[in-house]
PDB file of N, CA and C in Angstrom:
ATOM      1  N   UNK A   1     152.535 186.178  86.478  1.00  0.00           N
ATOM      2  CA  UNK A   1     153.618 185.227  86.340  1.00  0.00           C
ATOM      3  C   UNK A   1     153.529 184.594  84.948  1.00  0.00           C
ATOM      4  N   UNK A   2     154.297 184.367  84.280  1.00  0.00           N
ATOM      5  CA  UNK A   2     154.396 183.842  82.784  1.00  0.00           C
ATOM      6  C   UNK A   2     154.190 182.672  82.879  1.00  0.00           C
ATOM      7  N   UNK A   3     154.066 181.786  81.700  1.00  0.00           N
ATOM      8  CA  UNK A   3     153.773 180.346  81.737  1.00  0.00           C
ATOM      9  C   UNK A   3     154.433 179.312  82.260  1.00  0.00           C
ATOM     10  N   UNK A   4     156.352 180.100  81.186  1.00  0.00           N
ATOM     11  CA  UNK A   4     157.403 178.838  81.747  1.00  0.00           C
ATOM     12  C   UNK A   4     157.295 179.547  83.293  1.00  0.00           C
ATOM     13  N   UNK A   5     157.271 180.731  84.385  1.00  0.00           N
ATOM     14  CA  UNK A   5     157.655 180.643  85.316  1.00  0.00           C
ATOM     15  C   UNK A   5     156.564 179.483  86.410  1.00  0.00           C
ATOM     16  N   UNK A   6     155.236 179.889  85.902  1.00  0.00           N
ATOM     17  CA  UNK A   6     154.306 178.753  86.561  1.00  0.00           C
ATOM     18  C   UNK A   6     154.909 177.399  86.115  1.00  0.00           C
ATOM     19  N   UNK A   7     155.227 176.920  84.755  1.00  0.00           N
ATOM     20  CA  UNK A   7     155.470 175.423  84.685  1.00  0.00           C
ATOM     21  C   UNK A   7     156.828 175.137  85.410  1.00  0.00           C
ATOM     22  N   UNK A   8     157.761 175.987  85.631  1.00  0.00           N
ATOM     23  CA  UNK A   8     158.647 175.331  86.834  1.00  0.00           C
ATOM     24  C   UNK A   8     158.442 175.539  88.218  1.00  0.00           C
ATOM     25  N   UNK A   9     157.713 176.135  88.438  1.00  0.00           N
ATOM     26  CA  UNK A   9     156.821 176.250  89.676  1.00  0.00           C
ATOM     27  C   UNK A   9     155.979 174.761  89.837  1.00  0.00           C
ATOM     28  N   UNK A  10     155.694 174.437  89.215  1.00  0.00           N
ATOM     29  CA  UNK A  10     154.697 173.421  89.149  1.00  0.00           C
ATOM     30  C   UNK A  10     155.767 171.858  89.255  1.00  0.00           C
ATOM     31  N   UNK A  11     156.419 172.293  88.415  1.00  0.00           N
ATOM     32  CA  UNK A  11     157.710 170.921  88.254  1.00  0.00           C
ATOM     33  C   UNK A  11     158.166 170.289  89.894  1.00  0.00           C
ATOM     34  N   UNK A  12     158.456 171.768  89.546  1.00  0.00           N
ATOM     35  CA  UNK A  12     159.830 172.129  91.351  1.00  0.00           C
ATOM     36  C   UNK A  12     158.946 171.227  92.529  1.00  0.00           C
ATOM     37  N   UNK A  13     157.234 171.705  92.229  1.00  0.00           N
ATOM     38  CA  UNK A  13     156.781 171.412  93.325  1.00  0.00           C
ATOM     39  C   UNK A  13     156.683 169.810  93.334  1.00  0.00           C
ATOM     40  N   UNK A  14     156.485 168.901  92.008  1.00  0.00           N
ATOM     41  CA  UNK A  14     156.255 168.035  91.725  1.00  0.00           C
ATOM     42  C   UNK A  14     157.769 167.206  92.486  1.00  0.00           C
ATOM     43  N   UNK A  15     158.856 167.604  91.596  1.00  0.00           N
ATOM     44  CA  UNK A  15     159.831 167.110  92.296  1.00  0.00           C
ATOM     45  C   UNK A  15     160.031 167.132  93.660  1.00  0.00           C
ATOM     46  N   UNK A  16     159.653 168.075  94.691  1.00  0.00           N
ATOM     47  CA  UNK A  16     159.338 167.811  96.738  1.00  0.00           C
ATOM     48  C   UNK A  16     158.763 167.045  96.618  1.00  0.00           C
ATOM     49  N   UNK A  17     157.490 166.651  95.811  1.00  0.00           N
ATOM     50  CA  UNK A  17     156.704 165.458  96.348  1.00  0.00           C
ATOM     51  C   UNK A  17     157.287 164.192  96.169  1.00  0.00           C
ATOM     52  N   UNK A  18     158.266 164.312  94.892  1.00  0.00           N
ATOM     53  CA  UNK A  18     158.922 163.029  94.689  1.00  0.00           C
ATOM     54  C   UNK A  18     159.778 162.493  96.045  1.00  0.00           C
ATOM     55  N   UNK A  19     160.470 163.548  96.064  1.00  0.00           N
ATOM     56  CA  UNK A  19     161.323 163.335  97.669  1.00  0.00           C
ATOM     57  C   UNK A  19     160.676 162.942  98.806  1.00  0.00           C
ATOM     58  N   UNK A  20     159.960 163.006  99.068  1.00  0.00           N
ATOM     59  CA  UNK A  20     158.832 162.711 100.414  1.00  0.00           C
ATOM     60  C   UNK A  20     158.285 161.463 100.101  1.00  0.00           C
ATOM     61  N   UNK A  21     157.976 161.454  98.899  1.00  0.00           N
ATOM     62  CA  UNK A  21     157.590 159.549  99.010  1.00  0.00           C
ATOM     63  C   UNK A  21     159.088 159.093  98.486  1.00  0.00           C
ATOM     64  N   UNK A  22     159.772 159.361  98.417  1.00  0.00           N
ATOM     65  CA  UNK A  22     161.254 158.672  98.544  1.00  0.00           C
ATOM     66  C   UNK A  22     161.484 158.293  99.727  1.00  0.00           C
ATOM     67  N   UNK A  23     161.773 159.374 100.358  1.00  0.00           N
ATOM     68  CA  UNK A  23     162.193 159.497 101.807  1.00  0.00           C
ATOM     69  C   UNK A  23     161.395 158.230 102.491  1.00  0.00           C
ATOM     70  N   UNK A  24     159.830 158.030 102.036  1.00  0.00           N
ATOM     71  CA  UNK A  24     159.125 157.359 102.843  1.00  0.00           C
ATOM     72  C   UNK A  24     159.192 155.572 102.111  1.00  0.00           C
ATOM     73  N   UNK A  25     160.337 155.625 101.965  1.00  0.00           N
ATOM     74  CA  UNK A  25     160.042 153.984 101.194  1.00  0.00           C
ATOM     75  C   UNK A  25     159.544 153.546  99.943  1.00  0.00           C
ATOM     76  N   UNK A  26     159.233 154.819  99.179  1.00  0.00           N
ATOM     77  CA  UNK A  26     158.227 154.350  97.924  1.00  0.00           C
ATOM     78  C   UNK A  26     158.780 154.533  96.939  1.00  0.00           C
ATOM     79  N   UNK A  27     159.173 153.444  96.010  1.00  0.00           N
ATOM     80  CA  UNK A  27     160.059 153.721  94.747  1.00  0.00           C
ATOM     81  C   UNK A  27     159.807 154.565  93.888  1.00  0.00           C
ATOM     82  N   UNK A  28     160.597 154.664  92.870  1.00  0.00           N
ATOM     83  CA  UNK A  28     160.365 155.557  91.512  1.00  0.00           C
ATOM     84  C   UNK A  28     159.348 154.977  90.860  1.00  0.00           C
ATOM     85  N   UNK A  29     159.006 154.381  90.743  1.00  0.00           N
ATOM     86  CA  UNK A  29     158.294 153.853  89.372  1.00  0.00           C
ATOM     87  C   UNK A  29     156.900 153.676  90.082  1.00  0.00           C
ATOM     88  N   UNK A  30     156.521 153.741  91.643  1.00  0.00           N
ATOM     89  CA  UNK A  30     155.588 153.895  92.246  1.00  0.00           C
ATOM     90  C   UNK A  30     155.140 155.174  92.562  1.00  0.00           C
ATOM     91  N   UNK A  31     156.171 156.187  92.725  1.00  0.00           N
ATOM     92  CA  UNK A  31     155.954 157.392  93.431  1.00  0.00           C
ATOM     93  C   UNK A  31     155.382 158.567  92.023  1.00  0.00           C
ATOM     94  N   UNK A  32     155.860 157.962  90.332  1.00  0.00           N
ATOM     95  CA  UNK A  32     155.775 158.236  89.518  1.00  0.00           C
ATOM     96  C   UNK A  32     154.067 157.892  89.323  1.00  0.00           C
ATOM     97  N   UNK A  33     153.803 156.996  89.388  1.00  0.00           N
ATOM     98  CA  UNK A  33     152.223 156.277  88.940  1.00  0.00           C
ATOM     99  C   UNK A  33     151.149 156.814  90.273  1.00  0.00           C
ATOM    100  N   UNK A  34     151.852 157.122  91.289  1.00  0.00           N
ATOM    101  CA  UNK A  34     151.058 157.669  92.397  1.00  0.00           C
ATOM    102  C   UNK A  34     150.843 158.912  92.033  1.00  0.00           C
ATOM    103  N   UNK A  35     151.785 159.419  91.838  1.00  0.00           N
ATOM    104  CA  UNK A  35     151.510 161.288  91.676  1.00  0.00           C
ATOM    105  C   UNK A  35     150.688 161.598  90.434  1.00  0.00           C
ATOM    106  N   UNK A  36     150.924 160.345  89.319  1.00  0.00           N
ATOM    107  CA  UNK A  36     150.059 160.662  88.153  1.00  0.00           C
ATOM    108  C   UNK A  36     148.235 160.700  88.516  1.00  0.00           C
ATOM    109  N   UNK A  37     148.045 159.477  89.183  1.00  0.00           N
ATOM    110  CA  UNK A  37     147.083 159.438  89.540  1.00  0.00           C
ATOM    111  C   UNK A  37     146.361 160.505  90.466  1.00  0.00           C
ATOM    112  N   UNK A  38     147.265 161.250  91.225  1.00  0.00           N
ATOM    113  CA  UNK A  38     146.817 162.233  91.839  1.00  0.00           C
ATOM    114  C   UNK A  38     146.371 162.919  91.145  1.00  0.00           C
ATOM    115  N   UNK A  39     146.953 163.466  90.313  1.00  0.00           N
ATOM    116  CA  UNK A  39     147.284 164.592  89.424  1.00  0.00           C
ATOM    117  C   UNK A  39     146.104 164.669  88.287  1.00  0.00           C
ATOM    118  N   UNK A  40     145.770 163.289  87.756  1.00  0.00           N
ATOM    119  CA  UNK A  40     144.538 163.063  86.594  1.00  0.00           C
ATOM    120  C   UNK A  40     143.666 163.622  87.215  1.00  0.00           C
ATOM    121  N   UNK A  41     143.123 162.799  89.339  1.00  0.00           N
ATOM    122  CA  UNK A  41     141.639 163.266  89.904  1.00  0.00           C
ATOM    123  C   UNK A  41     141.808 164.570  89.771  1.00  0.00           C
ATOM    124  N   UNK A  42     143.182 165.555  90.319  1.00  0.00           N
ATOM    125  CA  UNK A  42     142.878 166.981  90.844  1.00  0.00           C
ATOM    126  C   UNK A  42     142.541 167.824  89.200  1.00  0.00           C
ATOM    127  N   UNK A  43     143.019 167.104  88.078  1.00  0.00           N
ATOM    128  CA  UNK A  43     142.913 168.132  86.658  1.00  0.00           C
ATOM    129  C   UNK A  43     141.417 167.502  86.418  1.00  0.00           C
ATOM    130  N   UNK A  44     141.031 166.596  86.476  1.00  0.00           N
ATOM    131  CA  UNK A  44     139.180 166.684  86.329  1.00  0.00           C
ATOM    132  C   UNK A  44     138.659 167.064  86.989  1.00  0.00           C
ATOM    133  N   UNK A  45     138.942 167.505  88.052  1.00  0.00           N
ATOM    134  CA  UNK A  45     137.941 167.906  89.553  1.00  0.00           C
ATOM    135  C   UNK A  45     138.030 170.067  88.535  1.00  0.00           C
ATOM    136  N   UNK A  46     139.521 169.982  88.508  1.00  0.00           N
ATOM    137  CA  UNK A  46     139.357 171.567  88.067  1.00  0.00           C
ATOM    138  C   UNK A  46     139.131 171.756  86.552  1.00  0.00           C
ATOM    139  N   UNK A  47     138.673 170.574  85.778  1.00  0.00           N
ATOM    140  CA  UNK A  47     138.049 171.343  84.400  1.00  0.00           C
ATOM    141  C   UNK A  47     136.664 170.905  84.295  1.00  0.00           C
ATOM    142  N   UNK A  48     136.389 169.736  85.735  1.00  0.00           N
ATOM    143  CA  UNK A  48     134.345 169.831  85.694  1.00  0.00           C
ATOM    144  C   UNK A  48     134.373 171.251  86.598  1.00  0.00           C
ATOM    145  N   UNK A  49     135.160 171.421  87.650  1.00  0.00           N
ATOM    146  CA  UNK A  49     134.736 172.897  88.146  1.00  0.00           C
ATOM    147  C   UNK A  49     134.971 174.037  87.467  1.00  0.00           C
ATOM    148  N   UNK A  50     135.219 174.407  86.478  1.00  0.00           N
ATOM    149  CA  UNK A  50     135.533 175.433  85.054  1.00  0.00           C
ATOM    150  C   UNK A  50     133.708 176.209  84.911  1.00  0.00           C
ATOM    151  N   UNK A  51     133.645 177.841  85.239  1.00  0.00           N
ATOM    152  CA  UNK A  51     132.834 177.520  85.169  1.00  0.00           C
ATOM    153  C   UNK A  51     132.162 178.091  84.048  1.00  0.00           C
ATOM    154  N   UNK A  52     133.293 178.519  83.170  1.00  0.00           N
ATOM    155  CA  UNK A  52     132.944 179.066  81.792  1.00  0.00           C
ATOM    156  C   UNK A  52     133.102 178.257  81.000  1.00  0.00           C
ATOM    157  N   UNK A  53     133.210 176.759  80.802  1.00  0.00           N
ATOM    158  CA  UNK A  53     133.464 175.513  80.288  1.00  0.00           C
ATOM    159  C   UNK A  53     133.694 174.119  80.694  1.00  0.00           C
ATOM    160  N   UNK A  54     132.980 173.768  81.652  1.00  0.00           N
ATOM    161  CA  UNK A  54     133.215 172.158  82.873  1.00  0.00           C
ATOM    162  C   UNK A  54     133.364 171.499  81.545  1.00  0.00           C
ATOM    163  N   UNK A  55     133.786 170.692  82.094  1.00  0.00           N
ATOM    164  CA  UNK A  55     134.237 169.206  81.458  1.00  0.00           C
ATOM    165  C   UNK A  55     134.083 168.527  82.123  1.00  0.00           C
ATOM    166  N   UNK A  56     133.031 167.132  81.777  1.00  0.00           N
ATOM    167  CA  UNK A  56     132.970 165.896  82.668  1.00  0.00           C
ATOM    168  C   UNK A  56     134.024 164.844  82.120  1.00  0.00           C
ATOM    169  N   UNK A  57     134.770 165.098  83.078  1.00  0.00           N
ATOM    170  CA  UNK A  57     136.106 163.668  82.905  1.00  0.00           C
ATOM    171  C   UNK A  57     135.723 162.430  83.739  1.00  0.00           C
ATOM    172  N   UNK A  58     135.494 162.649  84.537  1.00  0.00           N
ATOM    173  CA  UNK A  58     135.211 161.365  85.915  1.00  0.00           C
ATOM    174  C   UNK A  58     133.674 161.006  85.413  1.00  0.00           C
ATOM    175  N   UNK A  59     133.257 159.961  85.517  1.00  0.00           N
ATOM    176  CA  UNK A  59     131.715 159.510  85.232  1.00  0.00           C
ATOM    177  C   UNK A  59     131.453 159.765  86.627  1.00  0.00           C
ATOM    178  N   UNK A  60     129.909 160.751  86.041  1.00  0.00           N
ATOM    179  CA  UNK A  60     129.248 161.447  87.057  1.00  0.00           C
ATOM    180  C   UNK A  60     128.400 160.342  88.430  1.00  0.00           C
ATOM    181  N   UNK A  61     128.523 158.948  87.817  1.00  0.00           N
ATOM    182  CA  UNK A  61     127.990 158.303  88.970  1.00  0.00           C
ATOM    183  C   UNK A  61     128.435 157.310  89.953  1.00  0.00           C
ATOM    184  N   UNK A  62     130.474 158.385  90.159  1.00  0.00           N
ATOM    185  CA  UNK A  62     130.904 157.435  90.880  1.00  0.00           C
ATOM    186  C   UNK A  62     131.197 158.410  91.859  1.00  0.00           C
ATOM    187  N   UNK A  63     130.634 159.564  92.174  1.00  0.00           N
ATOM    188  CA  UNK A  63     130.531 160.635  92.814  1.00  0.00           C
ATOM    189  C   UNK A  63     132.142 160.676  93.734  1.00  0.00           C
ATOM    190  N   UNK A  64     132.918 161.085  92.413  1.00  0.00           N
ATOM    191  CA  UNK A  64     134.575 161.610  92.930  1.00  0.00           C
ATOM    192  C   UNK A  64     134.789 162.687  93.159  1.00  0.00           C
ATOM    193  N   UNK A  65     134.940 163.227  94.465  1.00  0.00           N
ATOM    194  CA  UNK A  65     135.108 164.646  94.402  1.00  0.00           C
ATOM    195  C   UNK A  65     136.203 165.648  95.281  1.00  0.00           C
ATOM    196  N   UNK A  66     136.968 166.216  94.565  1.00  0.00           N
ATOM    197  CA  UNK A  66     138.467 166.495  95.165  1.00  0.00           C
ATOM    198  C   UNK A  66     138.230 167.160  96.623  1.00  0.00           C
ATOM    199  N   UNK A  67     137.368 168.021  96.477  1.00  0.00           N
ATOM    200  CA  UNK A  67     136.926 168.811  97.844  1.00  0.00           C
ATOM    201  C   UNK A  67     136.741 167.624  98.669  1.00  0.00           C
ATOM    202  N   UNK A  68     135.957 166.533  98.674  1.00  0.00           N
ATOM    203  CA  UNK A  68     135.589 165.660  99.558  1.00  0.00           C
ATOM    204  C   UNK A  68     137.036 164.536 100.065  1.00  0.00           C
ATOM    205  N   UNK A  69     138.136 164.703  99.249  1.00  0.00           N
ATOM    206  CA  UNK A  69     139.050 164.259  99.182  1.00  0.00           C
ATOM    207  C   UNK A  69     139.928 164.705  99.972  1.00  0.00           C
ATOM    208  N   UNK A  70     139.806 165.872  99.468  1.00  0.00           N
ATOM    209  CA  UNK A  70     141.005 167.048 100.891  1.00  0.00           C
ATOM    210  C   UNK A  70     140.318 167.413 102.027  1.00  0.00           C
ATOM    211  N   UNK A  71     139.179 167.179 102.112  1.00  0.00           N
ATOM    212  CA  UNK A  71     138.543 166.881 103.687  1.00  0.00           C
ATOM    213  C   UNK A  71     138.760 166.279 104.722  1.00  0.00           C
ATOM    214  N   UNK A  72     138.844 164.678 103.544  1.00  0.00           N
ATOM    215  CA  UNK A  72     139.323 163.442 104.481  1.00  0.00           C
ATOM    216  C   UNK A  72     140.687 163.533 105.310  1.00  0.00           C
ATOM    217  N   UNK A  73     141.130 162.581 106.327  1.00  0.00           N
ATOM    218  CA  UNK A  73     142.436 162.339 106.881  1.00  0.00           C
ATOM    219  C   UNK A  73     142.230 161.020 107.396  1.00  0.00           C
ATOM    220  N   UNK A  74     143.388 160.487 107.248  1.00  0.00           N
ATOM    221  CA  UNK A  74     143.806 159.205 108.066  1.00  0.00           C
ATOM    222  C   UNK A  74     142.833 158.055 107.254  1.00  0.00           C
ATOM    223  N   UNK A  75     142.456 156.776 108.229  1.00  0.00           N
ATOM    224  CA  UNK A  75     142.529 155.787 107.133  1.00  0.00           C
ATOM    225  C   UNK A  75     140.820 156.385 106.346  1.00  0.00           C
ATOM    226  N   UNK A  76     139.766 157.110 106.797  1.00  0.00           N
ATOM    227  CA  UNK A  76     139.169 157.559 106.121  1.00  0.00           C
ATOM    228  C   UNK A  76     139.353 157.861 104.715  1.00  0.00           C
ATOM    229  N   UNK A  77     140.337 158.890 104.688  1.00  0.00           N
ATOM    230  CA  UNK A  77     140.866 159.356 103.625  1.00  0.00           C
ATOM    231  C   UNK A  77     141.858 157.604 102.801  1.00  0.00           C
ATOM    232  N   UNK A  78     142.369 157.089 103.381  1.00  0.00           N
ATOM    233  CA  UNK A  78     142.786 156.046 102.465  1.00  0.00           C
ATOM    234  C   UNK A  78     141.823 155.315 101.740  1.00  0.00           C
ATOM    235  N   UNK A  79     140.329 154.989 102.509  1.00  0.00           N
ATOM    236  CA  UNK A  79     139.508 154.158 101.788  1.00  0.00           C
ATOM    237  C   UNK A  79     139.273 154.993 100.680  1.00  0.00           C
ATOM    238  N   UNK A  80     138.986 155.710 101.242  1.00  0.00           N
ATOM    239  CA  UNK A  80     137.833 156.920  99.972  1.00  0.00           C
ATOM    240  C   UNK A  80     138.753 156.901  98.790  1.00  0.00           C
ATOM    241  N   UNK A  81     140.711 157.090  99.001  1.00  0.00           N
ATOM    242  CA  UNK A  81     141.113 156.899  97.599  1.00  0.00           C
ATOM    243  C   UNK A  81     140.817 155.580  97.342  1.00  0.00           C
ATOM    244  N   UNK A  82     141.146 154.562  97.870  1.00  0.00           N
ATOM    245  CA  UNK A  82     141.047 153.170  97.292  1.00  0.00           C
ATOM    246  C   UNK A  82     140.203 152.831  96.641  1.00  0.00           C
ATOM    247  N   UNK A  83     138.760 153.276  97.374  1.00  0.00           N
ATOM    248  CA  UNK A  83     137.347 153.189  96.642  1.00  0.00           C
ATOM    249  C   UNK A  83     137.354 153.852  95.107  1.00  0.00           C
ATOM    250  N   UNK A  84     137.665 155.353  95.287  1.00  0.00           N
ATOM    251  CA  UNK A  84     138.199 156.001  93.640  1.00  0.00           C
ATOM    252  C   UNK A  84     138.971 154.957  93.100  1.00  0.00           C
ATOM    253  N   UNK A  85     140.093 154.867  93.275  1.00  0.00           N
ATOM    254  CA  UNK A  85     141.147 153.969  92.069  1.00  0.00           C
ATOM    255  C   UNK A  85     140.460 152.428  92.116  1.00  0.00           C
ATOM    256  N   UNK A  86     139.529 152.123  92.654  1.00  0.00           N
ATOM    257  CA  UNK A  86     139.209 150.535  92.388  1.00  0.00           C
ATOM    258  C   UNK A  86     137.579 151.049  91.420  1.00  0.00           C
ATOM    259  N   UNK A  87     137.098 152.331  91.515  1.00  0.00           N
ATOM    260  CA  UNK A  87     135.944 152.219  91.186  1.00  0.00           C
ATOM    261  C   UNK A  87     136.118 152.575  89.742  1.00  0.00           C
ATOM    262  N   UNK A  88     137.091 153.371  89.207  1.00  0.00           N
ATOM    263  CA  UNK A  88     137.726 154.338  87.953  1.00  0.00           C
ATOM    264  C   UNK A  88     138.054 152.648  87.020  1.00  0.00           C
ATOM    265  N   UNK A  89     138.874 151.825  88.054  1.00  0.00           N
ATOM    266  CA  UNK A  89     139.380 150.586  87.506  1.00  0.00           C
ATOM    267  C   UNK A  89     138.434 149.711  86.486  1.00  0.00           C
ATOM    268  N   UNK A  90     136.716 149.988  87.267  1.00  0.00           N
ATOM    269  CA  UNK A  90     135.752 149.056  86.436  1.00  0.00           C
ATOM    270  C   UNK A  90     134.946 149.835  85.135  1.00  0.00           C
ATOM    271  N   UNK A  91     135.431 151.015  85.525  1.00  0.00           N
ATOM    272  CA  UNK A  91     134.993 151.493  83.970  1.00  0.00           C
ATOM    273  C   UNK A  91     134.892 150.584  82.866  1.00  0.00           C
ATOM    274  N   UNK A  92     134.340 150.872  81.437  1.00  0.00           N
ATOM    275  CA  UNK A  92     134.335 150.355  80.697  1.00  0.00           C
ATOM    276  C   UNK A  92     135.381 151.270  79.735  1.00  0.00           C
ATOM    277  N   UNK A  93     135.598 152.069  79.708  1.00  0.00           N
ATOM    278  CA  UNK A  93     135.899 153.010  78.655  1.00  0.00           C
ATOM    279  C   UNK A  93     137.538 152.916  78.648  1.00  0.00           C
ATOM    280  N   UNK A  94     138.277 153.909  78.058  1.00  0.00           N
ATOM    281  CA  UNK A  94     139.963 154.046  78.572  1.00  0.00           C
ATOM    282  C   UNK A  94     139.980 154.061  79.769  1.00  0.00           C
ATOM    283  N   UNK A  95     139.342 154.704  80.814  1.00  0.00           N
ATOM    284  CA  UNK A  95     139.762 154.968  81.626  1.00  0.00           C
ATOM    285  C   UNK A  95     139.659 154.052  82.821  1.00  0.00           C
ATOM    286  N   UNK A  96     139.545 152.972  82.342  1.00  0.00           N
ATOM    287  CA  UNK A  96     139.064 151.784  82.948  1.00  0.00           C
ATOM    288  C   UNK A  96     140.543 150.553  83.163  1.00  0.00           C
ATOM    289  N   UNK A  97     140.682 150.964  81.614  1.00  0.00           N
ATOM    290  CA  UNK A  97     141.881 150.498  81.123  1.00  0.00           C
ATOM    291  C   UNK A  97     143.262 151.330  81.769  1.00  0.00           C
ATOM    292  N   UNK A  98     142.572 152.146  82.426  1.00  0.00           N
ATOM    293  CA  UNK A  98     144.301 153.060  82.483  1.00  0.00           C
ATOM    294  C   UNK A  98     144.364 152.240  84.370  1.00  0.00           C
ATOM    295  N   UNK A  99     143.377 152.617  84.533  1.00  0.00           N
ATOM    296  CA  UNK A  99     143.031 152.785  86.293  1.00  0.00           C
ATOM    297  C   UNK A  99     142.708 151.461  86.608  1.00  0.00           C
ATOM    298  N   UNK A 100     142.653 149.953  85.786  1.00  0.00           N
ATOM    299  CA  UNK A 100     142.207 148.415  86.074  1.00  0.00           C
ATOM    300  C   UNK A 100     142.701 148.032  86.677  1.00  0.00           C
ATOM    301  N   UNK A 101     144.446 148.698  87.197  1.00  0.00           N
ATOM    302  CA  UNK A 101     144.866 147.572  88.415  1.00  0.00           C
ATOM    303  C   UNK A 101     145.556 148.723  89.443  1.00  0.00           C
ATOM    304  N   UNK A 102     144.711 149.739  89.674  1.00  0.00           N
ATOM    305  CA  UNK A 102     145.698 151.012  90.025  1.00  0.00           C
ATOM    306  C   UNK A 102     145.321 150.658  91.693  1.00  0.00           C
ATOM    307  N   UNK A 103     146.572 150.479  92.259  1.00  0.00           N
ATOM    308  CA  UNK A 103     146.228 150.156  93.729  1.00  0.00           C
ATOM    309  C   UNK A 103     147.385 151.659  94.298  1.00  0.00           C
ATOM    310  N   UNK A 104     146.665 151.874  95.818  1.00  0.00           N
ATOM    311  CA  UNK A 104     147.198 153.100  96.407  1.00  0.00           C
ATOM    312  C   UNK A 104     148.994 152.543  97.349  1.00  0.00           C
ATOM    313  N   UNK A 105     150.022 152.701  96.581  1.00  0.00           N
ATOM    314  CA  UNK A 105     151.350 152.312  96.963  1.00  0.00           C
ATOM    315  C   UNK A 105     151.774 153.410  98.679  1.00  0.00           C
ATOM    316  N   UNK A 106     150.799 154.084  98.793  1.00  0.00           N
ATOM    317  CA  UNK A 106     151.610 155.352 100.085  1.00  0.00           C
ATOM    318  C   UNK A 106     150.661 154.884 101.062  1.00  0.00           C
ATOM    319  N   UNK A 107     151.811 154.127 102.197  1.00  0.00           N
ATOM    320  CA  UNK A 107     151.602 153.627 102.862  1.00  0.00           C
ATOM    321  C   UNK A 107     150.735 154.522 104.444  1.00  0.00           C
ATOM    322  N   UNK A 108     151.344 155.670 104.587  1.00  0.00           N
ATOM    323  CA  UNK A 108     151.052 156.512 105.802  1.00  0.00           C
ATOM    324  C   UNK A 108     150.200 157.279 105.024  1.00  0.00           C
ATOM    325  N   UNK A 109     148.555 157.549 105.753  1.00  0.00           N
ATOM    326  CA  UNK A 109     147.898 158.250 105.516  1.00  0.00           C
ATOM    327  C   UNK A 109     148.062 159.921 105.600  1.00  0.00           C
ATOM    328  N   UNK A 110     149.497 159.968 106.461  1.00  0.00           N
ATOM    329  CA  UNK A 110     149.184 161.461 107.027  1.00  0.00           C
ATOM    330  C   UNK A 110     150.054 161.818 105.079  1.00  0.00           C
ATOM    331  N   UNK A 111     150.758 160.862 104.725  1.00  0.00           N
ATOM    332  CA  UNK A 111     151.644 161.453 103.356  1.00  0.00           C
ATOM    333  C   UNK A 111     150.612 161.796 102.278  1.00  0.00           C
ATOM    334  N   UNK A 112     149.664 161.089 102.346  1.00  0.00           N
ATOM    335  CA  UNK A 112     148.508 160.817 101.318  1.00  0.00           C
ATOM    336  C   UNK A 112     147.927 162.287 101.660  1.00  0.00           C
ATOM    337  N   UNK A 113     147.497 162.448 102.788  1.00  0.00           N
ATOM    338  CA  UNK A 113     147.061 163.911 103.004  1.00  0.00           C
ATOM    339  C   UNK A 113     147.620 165.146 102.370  1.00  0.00           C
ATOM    340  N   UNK A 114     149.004 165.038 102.792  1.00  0.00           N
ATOM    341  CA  UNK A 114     149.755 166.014 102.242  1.00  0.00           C
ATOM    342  C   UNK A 114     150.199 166.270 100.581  1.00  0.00           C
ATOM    343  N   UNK A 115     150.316 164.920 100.486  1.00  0.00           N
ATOM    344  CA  UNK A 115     150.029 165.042  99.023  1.00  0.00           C
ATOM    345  C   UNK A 115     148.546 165.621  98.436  1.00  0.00           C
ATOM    346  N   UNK A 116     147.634 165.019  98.881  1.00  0.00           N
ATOM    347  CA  UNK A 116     146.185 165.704  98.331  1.00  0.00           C
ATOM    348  C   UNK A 116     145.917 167.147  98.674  1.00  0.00           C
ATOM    349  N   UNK A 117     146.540 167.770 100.167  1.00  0.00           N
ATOM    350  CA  UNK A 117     146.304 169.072 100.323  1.00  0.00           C
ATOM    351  C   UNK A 117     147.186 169.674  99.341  1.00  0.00           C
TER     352      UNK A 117
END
């Protein structure tokens, strides 16, 4: 598959997710900052798992880990993000600064699931 056909593959899919936290009450400007945040954990989880080149993006001692993420369900799975976006928040670095007031806006755990699967 070529690049642009994966990057609208990727879009298309981005845009269903927009709709589903629409559908579910959650504004634009929330459903936008939610999916980003998704999207930062799942692209560090797959360039520390790289295994001809990892990259540590996440500091290794707040033990974030996407597999352990898409495991979870229900309010399990809500703490465990909350715990990530409040723990990313006390960083010192940018990423501290990006993630300092990042609270989880998706209210139903089963959406949070589906979004993370």
């Amino acid at each position: 598959m070529s690049n642009t056909a994966e990057l609208r593959r990727l879009v298309d899919k981005l845009w269903s997710y927009c709709d589903v936290l629409r559908d579910a009450g959650v504004s634009a400007i929330d459903y936008v900052e939610q999916l980003s945040f998704l999207l930062f954990l799942k692209m560090a989880d797959e360039r520390q798992q790289n295994f001809l080149n990892p990259v540590q993006i996440l500091p290794a001692g707040l033990d974030i880990s996407w597999d352990r993420l898409a495991q979870l369900d229900g309010i399990a799975l809500e703490e465990e993000y909350r715990r990530i976006l409040s723990e990313l928040g006390k960083e010192t670095t940018n990423l501290g600064v990006i993630f300092r007031k990042a609270q989880n806006r998706i209210q139903e755990p089963a959406l949070l699931r589906k979004l993370v699967v």
